[in-house]
N, C-alpha and C. Protein backbone atom coordinates (compact mmCIF):
# COMPACT_ATOMS: atom_id res chain seq x y z
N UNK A 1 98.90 105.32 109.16
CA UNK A 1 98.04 104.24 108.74
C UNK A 1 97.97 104.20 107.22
N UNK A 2 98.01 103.06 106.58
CA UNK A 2 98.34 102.87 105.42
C UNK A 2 97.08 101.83 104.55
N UNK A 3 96.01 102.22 104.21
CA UNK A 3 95.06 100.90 103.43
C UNK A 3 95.30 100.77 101.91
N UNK A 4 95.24 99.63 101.34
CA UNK A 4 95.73 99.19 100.18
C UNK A 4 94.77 98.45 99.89
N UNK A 5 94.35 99.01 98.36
CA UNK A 5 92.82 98.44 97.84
C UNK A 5 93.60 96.96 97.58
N UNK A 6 92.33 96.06 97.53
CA UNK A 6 92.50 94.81 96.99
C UNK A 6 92.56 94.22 95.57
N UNK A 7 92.40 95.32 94.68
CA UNK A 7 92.23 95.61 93.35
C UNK A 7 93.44 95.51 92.85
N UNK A 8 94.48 94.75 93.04
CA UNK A 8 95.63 95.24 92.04
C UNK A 8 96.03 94.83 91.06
N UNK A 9 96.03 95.76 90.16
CA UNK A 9 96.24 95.99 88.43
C UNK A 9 97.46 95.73 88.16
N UNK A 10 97.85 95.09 86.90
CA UNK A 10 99.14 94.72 86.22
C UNK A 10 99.09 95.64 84.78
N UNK A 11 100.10 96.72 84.72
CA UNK A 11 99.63 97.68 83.56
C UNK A 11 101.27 97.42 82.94
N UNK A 12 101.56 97.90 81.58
CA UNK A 12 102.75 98.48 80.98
C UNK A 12 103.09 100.21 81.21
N UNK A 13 104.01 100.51 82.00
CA UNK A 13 104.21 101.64 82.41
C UNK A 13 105.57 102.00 81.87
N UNK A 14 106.06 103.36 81.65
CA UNK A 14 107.09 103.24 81.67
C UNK A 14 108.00 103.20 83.18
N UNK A 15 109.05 103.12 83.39
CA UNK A 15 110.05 102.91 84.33
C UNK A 15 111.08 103.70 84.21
N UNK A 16 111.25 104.71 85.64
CA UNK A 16 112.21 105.96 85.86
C UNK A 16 113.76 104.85 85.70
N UNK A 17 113.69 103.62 86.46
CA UNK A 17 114.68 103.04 86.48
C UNK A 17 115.30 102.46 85.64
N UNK A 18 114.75 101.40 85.38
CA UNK A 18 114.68 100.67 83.90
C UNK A 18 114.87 101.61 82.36
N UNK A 19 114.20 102.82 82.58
CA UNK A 19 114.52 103.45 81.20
C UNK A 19 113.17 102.95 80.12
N UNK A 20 112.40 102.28 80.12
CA UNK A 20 111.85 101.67 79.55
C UNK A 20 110.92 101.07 80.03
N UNK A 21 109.50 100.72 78.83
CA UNK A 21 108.23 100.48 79.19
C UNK A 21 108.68 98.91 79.80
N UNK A 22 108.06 98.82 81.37
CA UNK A 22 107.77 97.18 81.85
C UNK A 22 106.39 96.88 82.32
N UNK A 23 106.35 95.93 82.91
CA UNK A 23 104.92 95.81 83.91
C UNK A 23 105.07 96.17 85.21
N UNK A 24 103.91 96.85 85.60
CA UNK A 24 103.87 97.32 87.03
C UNK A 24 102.60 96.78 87.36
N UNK A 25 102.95 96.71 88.66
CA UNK A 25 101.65 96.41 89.57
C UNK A 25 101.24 97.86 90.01
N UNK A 26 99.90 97.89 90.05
CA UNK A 26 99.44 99.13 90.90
C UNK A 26 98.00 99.59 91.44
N UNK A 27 98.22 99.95 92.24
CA UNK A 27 97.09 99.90 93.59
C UNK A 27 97.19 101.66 94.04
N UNK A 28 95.93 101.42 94.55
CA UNK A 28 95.63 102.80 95.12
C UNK A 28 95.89 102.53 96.83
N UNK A 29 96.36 103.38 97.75
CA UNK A 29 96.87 103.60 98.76
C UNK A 29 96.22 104.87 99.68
N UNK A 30 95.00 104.41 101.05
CA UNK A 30 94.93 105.59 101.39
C UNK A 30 95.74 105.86 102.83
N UNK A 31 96.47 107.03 102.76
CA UNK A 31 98.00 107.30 103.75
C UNK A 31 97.14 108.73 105.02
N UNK A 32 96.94 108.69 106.17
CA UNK A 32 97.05 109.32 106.77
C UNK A 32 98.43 109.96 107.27
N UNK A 33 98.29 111.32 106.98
CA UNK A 33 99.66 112.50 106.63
C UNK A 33 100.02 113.12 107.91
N UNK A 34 98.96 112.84 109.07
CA UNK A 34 99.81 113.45 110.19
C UNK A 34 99.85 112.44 111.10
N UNK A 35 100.05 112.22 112.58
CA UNK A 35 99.62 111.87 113.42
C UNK A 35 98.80 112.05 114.85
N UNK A 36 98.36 111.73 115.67
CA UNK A 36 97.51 112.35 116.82
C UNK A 36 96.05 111.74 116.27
N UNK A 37 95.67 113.11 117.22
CA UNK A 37 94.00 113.00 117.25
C UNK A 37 93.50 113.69 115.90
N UNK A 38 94.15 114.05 115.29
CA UNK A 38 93.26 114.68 113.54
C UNK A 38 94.43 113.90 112.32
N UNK A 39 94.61 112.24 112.80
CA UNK A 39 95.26 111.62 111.84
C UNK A 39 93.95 111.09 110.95
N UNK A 40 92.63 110.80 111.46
CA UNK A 40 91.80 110.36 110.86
C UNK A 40 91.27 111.41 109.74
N UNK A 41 91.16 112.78 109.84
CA UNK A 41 91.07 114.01 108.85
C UNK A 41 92.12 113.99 107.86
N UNK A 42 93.07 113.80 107.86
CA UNK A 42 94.59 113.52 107.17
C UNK A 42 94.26 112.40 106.00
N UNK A 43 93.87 111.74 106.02
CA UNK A 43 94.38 110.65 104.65
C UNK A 43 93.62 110.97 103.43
N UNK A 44 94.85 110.57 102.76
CA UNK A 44 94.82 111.19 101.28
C UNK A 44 95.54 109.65 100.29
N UNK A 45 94.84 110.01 99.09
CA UNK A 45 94.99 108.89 98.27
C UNK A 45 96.33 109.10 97.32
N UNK A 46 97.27 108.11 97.29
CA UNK A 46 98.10 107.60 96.63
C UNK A 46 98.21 106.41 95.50
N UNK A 47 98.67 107.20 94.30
CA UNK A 47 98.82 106.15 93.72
C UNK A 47 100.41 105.24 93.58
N UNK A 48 100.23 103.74 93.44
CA UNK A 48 101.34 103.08 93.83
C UNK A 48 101.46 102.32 92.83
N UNK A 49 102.83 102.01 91.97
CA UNK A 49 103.49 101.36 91.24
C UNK A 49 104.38 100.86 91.29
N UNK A 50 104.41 99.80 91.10
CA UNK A 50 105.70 99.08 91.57
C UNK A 50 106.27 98.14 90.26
N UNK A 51 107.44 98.19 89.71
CA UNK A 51 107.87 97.46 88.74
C UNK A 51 108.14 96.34 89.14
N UNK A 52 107.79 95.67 88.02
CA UNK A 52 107.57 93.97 88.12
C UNK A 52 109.03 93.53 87.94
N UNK A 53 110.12 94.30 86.96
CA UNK A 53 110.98 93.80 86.30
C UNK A 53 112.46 94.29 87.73
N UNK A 54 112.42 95.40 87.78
CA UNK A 54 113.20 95.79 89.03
C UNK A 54 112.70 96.03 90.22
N UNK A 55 112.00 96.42 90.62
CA UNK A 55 111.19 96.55 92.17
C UNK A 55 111.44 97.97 92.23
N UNK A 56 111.60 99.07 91.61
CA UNK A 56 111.42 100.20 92.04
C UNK A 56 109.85 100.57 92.39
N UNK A 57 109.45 101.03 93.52
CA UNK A 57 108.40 101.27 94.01
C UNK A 57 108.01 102.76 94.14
N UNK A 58 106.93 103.60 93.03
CA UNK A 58 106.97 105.13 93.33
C UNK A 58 105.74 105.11 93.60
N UNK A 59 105.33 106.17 94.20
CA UNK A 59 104.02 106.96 95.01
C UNK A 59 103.58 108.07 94.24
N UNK A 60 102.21 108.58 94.00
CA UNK A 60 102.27 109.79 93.91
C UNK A 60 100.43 110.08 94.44
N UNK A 61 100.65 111.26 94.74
CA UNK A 61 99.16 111.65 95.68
C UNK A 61 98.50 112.31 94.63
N UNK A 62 97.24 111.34 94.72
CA UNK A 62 96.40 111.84 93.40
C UNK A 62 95.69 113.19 93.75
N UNK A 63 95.46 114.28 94.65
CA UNK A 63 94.69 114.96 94.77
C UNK A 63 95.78 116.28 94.46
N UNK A 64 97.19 115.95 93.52
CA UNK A 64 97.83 116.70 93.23
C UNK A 64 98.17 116.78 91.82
N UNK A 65 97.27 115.22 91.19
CA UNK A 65 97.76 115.53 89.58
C UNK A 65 97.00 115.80 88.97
């Protein structure tokens, strides 16, 4: 299960792809990590960026940075 705030931000980031600062969109993402009956204990927040200029799309789980 995947929820995606409604909040989404347009920032200058840099870009793994691109090489260089573009605009990204980005939203916070909360991801349940297992499945079953303790998928609801599981979700954890992600942050999500997505370049405006190429569409590379990266993740990263904030309760790790």
């Amino acid at each position: 299960m995947i929820t995606r705030d409604s909040g989404v931000r347009n920032r200058t980031e840099e870009c793994s792809t691109c090489r260089r600062r573009t605009r990204h969109q980005v939203s916070i993402e909360v991801r349940a990590e297992s499945e079953g009956e303790n998928a609801a204990f599981s979700r954890e927040p992600y942050r999500v960026t997505d370049c405006l200029l190429c569409g590379t799309t990266t993740s990263t789980r904030m309760n790790t940075v």
